[in-house]
PDB file of N, CA and C in Angstrom:
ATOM      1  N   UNK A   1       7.430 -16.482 -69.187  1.00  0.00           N
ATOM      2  CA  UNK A   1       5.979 -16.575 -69.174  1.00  0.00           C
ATOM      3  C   UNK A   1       5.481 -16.147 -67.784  1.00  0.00           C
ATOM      4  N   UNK A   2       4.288 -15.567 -67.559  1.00  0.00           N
ATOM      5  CA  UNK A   2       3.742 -14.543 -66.417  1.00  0.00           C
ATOM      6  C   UNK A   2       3.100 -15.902 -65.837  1.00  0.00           C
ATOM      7  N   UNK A   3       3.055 -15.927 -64.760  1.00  0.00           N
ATOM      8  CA  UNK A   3       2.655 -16.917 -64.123  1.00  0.00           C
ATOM      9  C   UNK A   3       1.579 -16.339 -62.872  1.00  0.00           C
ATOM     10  N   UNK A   4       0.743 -17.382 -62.819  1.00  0.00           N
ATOM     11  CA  UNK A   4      -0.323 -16.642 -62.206  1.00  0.00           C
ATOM     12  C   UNK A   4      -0.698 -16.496 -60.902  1.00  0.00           C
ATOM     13  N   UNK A   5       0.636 -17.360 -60.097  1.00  0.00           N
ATOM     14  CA  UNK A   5       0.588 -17.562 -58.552  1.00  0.00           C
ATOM     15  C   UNK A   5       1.704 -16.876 -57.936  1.00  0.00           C
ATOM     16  N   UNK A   6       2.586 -16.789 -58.705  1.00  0.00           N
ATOM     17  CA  UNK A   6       3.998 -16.337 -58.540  1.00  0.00           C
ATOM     18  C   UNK A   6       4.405 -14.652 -58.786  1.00  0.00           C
ATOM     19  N   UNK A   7       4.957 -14.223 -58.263  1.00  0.00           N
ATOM     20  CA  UNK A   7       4.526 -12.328 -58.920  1.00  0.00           C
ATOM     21  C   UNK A   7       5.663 -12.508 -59.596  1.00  0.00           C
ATOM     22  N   UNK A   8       6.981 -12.625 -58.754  1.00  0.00           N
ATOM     23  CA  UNK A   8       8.485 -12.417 -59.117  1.00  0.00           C
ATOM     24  C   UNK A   8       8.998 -13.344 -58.020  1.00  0.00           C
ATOM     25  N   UNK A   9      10.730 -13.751 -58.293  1.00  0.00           N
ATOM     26  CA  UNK A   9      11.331 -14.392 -57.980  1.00  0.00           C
ATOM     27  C   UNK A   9      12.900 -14.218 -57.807  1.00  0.00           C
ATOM     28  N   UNK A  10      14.006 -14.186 -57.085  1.00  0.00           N
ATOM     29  CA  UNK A  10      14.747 -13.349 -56.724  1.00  0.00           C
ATOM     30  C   UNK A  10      15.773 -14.439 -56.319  1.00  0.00           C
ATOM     31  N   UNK A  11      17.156 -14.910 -57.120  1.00  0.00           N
ATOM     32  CA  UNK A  11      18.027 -15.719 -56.290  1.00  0.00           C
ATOM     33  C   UNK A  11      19.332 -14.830 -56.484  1.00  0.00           C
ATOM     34  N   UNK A  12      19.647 -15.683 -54.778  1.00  0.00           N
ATOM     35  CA  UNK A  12      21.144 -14.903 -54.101  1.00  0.00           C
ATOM     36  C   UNK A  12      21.734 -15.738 -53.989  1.00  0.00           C
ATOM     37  N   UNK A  13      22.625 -15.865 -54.655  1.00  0.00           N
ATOM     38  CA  UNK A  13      23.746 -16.802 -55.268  1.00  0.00           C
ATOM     39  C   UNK A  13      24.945 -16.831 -54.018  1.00  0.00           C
ATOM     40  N   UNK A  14      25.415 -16.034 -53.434  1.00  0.00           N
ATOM     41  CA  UNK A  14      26.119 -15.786 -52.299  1.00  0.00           C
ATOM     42  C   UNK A  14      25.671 -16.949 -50.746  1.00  0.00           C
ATOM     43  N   UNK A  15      24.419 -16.847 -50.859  1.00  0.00           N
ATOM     44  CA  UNK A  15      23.720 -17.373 -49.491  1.00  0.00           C
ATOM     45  C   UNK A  15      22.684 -18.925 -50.344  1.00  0.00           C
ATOM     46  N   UNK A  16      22.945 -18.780 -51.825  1.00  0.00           N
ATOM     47  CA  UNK A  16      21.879 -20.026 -51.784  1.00  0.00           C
ATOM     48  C   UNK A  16      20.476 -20.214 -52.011  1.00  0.00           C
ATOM     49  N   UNK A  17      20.014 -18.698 -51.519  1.00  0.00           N
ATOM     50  CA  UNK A  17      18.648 -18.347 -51.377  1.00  0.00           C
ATOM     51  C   UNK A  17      17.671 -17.933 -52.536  1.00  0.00           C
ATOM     52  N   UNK A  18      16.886 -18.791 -52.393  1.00  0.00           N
ATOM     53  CA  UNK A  18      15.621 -18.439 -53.753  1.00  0.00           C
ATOM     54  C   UNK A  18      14.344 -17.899 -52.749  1.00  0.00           C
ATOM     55  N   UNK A  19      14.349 -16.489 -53.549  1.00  0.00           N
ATOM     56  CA  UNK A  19      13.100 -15.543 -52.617  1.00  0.00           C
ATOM     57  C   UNK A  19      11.780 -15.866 -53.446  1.00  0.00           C
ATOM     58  N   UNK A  20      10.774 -16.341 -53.078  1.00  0.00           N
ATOM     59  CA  UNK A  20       9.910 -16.114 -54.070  1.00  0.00           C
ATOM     60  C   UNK A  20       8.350 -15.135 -53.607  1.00  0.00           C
ATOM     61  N   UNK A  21       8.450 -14.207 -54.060  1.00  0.00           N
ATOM     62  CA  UNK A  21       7.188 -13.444 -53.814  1.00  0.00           C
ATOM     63  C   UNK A  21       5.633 -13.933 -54.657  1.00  0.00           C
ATOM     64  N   UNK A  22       5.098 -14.367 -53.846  1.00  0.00           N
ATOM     65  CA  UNK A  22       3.548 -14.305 -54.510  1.00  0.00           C
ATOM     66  C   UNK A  22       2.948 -13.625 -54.980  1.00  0.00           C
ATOM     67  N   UNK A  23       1.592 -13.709 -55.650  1.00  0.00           N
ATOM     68  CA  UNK A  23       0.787 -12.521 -56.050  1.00  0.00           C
ATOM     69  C   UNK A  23       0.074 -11.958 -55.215  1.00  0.00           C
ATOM     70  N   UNK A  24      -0.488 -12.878 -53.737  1.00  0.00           N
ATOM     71  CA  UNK A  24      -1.035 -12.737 -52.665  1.00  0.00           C
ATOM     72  C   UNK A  24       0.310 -11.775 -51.622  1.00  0.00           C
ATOM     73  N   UNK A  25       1.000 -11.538 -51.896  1.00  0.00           N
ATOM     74  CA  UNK A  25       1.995 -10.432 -51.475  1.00  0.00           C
ATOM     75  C   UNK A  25       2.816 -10.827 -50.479  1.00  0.00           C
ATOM     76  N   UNK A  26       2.684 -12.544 -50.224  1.00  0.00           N
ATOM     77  CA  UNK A  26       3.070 -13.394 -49.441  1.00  0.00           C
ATOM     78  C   UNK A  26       4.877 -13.823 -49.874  1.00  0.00           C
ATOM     79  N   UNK A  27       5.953 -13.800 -48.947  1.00  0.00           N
ATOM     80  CA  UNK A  27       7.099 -14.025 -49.436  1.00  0.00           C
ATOM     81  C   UNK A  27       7.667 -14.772 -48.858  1.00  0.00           C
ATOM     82  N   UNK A  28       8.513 -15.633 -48.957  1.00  0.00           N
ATOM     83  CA  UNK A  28       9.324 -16.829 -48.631  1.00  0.00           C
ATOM     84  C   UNK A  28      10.393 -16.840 -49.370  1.00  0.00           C
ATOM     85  N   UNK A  29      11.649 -17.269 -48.389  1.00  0.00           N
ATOM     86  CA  UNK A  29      12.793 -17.302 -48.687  1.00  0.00           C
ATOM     87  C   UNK A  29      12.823 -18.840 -48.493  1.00  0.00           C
ATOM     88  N   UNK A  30      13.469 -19.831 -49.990  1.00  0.00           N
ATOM     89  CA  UNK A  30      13.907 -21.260 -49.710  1.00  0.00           C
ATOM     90  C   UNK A  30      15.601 -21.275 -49.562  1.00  0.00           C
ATOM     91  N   UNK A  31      15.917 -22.139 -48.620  1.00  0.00           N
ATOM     92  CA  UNK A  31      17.326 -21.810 -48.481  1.00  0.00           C
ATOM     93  C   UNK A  31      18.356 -23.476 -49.144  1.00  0.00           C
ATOM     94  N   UNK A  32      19.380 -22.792 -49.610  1.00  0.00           N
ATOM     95  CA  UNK A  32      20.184 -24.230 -49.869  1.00  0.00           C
ATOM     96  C   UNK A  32      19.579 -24.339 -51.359  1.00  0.00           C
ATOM     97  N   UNK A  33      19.051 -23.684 -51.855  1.00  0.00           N
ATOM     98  CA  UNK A  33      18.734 -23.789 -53.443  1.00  0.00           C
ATOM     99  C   UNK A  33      20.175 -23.777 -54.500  1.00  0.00           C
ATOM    100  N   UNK A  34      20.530 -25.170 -55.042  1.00  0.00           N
ATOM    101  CA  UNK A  34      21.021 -24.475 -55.949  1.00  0.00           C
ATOM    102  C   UNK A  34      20.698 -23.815 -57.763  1.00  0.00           C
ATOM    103  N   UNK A  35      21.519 -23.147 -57.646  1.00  0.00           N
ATOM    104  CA  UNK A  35      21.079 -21.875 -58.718  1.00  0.00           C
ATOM    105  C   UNK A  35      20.922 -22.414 -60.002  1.00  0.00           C
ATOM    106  N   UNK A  36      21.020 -24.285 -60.475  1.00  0.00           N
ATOM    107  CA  UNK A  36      20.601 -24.829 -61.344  1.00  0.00           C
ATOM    108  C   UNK A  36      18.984 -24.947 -61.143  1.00  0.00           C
ATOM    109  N   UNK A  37      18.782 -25.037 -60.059  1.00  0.00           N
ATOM    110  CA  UNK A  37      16.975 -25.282 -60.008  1.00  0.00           C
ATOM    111  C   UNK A  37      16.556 -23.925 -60.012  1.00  0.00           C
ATOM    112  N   UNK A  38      17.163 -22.655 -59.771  1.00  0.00           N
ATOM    113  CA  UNK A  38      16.222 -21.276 -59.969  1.00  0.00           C
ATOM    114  C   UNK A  38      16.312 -21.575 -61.505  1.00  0.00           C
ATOM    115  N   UNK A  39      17.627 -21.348 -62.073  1.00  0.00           N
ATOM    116  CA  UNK A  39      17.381 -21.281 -63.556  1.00  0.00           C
ATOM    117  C   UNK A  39      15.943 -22.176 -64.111  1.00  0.00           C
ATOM    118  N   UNK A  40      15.868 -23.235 -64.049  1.00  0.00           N
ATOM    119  CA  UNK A  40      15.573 -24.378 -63.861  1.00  0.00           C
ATOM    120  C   UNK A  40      13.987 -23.971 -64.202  1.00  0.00           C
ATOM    121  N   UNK A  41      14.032 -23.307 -63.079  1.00  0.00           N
ATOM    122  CA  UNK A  41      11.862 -22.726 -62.802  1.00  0.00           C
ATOM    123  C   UNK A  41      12.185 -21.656 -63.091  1.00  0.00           C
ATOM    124  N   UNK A  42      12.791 -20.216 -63.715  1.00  0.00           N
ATOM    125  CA  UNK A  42      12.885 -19.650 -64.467  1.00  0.00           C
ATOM    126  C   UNK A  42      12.571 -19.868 -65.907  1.00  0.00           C
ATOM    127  N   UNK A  43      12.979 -20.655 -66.463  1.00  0.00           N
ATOM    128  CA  UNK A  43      12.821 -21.242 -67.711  1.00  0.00           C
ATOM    129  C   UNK A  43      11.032 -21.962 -67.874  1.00  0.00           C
ATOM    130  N   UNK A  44      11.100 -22.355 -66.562  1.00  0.00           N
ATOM    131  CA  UNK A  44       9.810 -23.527 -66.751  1.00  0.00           C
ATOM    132  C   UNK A  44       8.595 -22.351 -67.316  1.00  0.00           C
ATOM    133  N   UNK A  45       8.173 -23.473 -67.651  1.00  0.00           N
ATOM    134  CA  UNK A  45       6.416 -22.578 -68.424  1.00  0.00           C
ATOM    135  C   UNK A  45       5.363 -22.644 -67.247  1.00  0.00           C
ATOM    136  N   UNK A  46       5.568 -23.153 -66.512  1.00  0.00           N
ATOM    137  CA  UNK A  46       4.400 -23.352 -65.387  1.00  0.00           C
ATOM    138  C   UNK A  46       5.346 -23.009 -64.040  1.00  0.00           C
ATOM    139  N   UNK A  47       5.765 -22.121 -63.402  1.00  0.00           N
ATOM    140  CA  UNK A  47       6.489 -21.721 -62.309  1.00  0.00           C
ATOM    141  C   UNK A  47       5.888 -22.438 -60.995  1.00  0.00           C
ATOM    142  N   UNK A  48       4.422 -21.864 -60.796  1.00  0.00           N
ATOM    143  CA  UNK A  48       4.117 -22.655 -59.816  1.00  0.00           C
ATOM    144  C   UNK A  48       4.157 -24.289 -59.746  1.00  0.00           C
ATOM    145  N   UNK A  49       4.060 -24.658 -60.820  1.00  0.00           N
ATOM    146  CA  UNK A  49       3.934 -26.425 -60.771  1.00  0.00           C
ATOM    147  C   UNK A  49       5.428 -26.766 -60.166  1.00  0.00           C
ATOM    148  N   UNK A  50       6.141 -25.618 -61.335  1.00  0.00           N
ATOM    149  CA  UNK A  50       8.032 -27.011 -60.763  1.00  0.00           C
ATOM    150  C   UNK A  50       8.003 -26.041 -59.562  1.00  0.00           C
ATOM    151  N   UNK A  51       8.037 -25.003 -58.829  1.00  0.00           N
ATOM    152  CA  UNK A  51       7.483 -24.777 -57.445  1.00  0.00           C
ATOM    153  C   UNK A  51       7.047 -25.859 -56.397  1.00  0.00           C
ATOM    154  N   UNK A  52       5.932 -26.444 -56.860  1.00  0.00           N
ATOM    155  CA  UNK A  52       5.589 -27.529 -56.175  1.00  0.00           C
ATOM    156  C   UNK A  52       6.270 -28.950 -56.370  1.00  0.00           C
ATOM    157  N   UNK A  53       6.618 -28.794 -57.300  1.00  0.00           N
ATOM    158  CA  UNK A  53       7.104 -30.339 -57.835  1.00  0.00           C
ATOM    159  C   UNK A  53       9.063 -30.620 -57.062  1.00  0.00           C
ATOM    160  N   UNK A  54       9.497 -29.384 -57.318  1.00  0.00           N
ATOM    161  CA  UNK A  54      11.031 -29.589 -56.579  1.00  0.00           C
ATOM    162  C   UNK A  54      11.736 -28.745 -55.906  1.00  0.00           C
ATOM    163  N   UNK A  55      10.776 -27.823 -55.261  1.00  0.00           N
ATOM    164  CA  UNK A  55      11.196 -27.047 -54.501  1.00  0.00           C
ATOM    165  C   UNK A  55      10.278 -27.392 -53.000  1.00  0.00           C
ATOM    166  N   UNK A  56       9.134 -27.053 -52.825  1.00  0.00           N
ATOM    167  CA  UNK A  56       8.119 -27.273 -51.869  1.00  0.00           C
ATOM    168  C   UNK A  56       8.575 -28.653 -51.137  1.00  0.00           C
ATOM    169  N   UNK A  57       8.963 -29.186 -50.255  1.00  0.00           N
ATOM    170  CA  UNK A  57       9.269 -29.978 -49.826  1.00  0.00           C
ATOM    171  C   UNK A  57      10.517 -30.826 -49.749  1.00  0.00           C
ATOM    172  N   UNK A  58      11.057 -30.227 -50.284  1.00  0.00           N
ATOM    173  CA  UNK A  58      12.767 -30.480 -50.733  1.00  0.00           C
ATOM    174  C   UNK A  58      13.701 -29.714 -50.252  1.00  0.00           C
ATOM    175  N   UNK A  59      13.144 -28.374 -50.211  1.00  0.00           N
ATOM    176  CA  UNK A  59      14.195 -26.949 -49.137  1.00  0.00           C
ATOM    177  C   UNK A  59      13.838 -26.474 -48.483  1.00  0.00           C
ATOM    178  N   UNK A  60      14.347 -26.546 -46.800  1.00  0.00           N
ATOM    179  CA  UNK A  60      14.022 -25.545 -46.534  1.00  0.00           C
ATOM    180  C   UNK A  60      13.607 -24.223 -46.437  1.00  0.00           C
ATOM    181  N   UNK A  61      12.285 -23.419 -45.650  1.00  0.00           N
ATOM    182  CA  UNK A  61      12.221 -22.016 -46.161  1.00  0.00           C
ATOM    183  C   UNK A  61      11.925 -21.517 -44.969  1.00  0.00           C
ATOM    184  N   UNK A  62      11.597 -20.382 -44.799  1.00  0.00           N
ATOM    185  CA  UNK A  62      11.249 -19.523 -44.087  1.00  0.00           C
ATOM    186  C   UNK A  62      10.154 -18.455 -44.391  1.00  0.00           C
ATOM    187  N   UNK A  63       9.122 -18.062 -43.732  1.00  0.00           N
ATOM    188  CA  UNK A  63       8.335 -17.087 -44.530  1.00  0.00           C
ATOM    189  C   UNK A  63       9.074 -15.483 -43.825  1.00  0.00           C
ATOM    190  N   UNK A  64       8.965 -14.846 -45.055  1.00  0.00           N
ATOM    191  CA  UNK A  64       9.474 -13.555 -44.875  1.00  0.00           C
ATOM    192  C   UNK A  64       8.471 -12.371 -44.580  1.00  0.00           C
ATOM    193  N   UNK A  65       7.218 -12.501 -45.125  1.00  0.00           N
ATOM    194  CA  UNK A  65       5.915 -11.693 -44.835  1.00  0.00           C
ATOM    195  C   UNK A  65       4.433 -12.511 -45.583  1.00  0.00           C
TER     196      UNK A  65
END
């Protein structure tokens, strides 16, 4: 499902890392993700909510641009 805050979303299984690009063209890398919670908000119907709900404050990130 297209989500309306989120553009696309990108995990690197090697390093941990869940990239998530905005629609505002804004990008952040969360680090230490594991790849049960990308699936996880992949699946979800509302991306931005489980975004906020178990990622946002739970992993570290970094902004990328």
């Amino acid at each position: 499902m297209p989500s309306s805050v989120i553009l696309t979303m990108h995990y690197y299984p090697a390093v941990s890392t869940l990239r998530v690009i905005f629609v505002t063209g804004m990008i952040y890398d969360y680090k230490n993700v594991p790849e049960k919670i990308y699936k996880e908000m992949k699946a979800s119907s509302s991306k931005g909510a489980y975004l906020n709900q178990h990622i946002k404050g739970w992993f570290d990130y970094k902004k990328v641009s």
